[in-house]
Protein backbone atom coordinates (compact mmCIF):
# COMPACT_ATOMS: atom_id res chain seq x y z
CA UNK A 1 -3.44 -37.16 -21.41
CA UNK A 2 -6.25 -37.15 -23.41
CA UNK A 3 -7.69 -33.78 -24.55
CA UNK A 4 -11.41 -34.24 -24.15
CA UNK A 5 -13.84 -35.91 -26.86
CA UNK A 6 -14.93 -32.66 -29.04
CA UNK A 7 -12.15 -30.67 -28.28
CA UNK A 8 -11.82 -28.57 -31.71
CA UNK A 9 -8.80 -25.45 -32.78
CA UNK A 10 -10.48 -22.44 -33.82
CA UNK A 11 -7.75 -20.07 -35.83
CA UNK A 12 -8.97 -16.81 -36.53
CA UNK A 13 -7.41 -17.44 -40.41
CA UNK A 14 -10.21 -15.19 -42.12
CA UNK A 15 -9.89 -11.09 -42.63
CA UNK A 16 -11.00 -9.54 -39.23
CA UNK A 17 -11.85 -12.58 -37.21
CA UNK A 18 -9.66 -11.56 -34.79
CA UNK A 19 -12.41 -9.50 -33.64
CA UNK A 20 -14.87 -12.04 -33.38
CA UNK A 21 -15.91 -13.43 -30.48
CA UNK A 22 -19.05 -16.33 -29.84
CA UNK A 23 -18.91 -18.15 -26.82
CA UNK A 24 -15.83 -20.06 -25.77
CA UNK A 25 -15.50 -23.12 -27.49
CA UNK A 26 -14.50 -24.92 -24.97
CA UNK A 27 -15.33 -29.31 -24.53
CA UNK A 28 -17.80 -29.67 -21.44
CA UNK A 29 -15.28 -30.49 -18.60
CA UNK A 30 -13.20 -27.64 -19.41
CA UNK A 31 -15.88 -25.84 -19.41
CA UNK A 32 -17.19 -26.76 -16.43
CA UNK A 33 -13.62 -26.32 -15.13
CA UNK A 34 -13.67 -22.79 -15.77
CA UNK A 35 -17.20 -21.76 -14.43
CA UNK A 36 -15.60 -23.74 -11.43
CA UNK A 37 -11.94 -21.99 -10.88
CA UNK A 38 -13.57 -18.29 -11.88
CA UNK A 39 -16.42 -18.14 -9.16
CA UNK A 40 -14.64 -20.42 -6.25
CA UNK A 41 -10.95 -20.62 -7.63
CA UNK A 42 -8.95 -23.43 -7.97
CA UNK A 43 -8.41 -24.82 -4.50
CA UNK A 44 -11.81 -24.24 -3.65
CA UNK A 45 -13.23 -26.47 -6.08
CA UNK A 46 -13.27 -29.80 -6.29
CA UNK A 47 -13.77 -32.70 -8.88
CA UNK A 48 -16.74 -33.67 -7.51
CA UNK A 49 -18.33 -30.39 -8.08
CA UNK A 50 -16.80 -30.19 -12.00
CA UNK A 51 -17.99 -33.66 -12.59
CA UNK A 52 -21.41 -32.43 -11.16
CA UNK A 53 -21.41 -29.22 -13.35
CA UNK A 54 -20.28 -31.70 -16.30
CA UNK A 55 -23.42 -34.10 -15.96
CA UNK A 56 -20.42 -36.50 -15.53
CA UNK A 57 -19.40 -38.93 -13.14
CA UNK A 58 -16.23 -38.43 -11.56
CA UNK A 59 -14.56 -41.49 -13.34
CA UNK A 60 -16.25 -40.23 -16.33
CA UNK A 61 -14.42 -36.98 -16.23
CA UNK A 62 -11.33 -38.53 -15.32
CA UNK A 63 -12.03 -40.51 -18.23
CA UNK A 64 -10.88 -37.49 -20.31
CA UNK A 65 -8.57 -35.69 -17.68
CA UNK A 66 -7.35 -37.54 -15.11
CA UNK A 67 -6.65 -35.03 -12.43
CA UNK A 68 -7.69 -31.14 -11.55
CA UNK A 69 -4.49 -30.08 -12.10
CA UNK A 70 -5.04 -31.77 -16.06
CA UNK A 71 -8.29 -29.86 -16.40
CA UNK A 72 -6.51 -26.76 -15.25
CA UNK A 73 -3.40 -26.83 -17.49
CA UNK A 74 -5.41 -28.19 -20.75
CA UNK A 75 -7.78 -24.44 -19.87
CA UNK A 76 -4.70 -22.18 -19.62
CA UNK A 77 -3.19 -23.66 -22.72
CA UNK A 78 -6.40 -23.28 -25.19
CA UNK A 79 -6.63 -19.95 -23.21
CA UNK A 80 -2.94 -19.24 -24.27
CA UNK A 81 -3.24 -20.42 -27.68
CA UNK A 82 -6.45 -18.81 -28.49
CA UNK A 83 -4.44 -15.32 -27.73
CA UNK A 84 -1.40 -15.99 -29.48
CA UNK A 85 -3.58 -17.02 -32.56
CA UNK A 86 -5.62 -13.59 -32.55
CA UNK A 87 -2.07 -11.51 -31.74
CA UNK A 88 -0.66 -13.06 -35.04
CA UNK A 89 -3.18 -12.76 -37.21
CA UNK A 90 -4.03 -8.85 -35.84
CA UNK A 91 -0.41 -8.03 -36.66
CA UNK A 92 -0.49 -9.94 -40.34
CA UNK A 93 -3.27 -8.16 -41.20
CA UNK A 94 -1.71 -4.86 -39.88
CA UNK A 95 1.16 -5.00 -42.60
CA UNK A 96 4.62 -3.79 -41.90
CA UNK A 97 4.23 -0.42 -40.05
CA UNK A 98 5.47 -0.89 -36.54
CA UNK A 99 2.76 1.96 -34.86
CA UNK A 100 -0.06 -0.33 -37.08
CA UNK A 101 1.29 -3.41 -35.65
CA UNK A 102 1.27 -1.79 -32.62
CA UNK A 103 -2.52 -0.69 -32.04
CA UNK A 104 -3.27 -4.13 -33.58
CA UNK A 105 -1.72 -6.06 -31.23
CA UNK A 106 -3.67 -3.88 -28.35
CA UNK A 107 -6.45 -4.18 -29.81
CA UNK A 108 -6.41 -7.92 -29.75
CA UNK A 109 -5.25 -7.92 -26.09
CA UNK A 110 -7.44 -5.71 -25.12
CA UNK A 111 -10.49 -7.74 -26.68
CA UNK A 112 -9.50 -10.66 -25.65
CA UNK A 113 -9.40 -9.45 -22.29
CA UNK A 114 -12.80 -8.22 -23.03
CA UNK A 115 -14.61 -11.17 -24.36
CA UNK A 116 -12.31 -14.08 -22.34
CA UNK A 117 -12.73 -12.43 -18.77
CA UNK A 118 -13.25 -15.62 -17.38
CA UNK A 119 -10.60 -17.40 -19.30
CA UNK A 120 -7.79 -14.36 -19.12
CA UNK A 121 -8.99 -14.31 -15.12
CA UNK A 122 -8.30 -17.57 -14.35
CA UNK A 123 -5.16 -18.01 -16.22
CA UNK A 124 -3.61 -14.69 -14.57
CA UNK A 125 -4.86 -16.06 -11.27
CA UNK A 126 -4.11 -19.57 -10.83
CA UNK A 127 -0.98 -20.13 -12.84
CA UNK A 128 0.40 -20.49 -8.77
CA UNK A 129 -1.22 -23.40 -8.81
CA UNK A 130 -0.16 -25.22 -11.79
CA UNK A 131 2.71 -28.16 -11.80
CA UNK A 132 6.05 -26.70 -12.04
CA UNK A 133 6.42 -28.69 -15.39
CA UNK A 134 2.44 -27.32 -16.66
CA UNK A 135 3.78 -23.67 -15.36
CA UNK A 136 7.16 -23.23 -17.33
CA UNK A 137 4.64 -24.73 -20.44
CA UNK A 138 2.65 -21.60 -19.88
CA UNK A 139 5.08 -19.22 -19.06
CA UNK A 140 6.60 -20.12 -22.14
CA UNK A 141 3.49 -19.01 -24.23
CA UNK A 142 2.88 -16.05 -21.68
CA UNK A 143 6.63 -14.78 -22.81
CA UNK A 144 5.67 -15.59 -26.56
CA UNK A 145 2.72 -13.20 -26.43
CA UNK A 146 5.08 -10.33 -24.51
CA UNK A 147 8.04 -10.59 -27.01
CA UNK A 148 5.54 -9.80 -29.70
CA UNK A 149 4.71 -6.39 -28.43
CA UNK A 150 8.72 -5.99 -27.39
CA UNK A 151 9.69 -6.94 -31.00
CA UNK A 152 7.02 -4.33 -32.14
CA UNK A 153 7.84 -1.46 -29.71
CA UNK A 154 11.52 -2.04 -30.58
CA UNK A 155 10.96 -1.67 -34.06
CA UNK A 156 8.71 1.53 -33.22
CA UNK A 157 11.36 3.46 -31.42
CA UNK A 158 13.72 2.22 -34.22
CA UNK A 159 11.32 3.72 -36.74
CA UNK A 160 10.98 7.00 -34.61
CA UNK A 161 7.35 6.30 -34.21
CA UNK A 162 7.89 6.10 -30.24
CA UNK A 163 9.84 7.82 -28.09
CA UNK A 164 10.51 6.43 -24.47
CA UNK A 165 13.77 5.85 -23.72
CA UNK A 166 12.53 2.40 -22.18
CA UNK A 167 10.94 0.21 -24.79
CA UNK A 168 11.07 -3.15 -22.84
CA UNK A 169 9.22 -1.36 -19.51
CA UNK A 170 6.80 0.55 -21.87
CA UNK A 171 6.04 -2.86 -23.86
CA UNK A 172 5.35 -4.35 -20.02
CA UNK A 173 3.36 -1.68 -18.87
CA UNK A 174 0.97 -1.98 -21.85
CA UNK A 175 0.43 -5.52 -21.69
CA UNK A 176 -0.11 -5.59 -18.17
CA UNK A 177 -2.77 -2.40 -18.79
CA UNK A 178 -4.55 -5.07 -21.59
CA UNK A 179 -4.65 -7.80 -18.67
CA UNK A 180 -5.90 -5.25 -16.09
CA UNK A 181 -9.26 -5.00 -18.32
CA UNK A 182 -10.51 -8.07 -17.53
CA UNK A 183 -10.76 -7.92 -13.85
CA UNK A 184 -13.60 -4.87 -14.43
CA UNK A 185 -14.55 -4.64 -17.72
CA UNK A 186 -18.70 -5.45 -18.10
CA UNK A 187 -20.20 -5.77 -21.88
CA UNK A 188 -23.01 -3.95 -20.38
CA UNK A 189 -21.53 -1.38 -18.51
CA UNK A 190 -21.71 2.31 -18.72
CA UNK A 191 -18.43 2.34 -21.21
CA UNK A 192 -19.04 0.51 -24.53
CA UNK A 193 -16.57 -1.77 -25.92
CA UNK A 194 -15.34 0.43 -28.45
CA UNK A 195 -14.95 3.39 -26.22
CA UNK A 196 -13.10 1.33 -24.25
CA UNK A 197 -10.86 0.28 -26.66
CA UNK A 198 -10.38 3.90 -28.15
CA UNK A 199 -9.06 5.25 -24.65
CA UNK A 200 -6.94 1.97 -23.55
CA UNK A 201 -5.19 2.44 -27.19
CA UNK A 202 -4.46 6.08 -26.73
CA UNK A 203 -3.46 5.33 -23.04
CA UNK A 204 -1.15 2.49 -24.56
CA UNK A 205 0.36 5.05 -27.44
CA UNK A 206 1.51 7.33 -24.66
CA UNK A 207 3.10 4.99 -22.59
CA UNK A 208 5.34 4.08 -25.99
CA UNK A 209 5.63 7.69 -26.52
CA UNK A 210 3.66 7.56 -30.04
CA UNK A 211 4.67 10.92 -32.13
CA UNK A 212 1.78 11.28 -34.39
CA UNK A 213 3.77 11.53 -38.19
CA UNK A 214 6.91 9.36 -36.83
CA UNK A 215 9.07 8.65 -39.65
CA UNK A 216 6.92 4.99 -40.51
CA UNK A 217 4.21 7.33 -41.29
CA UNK A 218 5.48 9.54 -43.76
């Protein structure tokens, strides 16, 4: 399958670009793919209407990808990759403190969840309807992004920065809190992004059972 003519990798490789966010650069029939699957989902759109959104032709699209179910898997996987990307470089840049790691990695789900809506919608929504062999692709990157928050709550309740007894539920219940955001969150409503962010991190540090001064942090 071809990938699309244009289609670029953006790694946030630079000192807090993790935090940046322009609009999705995304080639036009993915593009057109998502505007599609977020307002009329996946079965209720059709390749006509992507092609139309495109300014493409239907052969022209399938030109580039030749089937919906192409456009939808080449969107969840930049969507995927785009994450993982962020999480890594949030935790580099963290350095080796697990409870530092920690509130990087939620902050990078949580703005991602933020600033993707669409994209983080649409990929927690219609991985139903992907290919068996297209889901277990994305599954696979879905269980990448989780293990790094288990390997970094582990290593917290290790450290004695957290307490639960249950690291691997905790580490689930915050990343499905990050995903929650971007079913509601609005850039212009009445909570600001960073006030956001400041209350889903200390929401995240109790369900870890952060201890302010754990061991890490003397």
């Amino acid at each position: 399958m071809s990938s699309g003519a244009g289609e670029t990798e953006v790694r946030p490789d630079t000192p807090g670009q993790w935090r940046d966010y322009g609009a999705a650069e995304l080639p036009v029939p993915l593009a057109a793919a998502l505007a599609a699957f977020a307002e009329q989902g996946y079965h209720g759109t059709s390749v006509r209407e992507i092609a139309a959104r495109a300014n493409l032709s239907v052969p022209g699209l399938y030109h580039h990808y030749p089937s919906k179910q192409s456009l939808l898997q080449g969107l969840l996987e930049r969507t995927m990759t785009d994450l993982l990307h962020r999480s890594e470089r949030a935790i580099i840049e963290a350095g080796d403190k697990p409870v530092d790691q920690f509130d990087a990695v939620v902050e990078s789900l949580l703005r991602f969840h933020m600033y993707r809506r669409e994209q983080a919608f649409v990929g927690s929504t219609e991985i139903r309807s992907l290919d068996d062999g297209y889901r277990q692709t994305y599954i696979g990157h879905r269980d990448r992004q989780q293990q790094m928050v288990d390997e970094i709550v582990f290593a917290g309740v290790e450290a004695g920065d957290f307490t639960t007894r249950y690291p691997k539920d905790a580490s689930r219940a915050v990343a499905t809190m990050c995903v929650g955001v971007s079913t509601w969150f609005k850039l212009d409503g009445e909570l600001g992004a960073d006030e956001l962010i400041s209350r889903n991190l200390q929401l995240a540090r109790a369900l870890v059972g952060y201890r302010s001064g754990g061991a890490s942090a003397v």
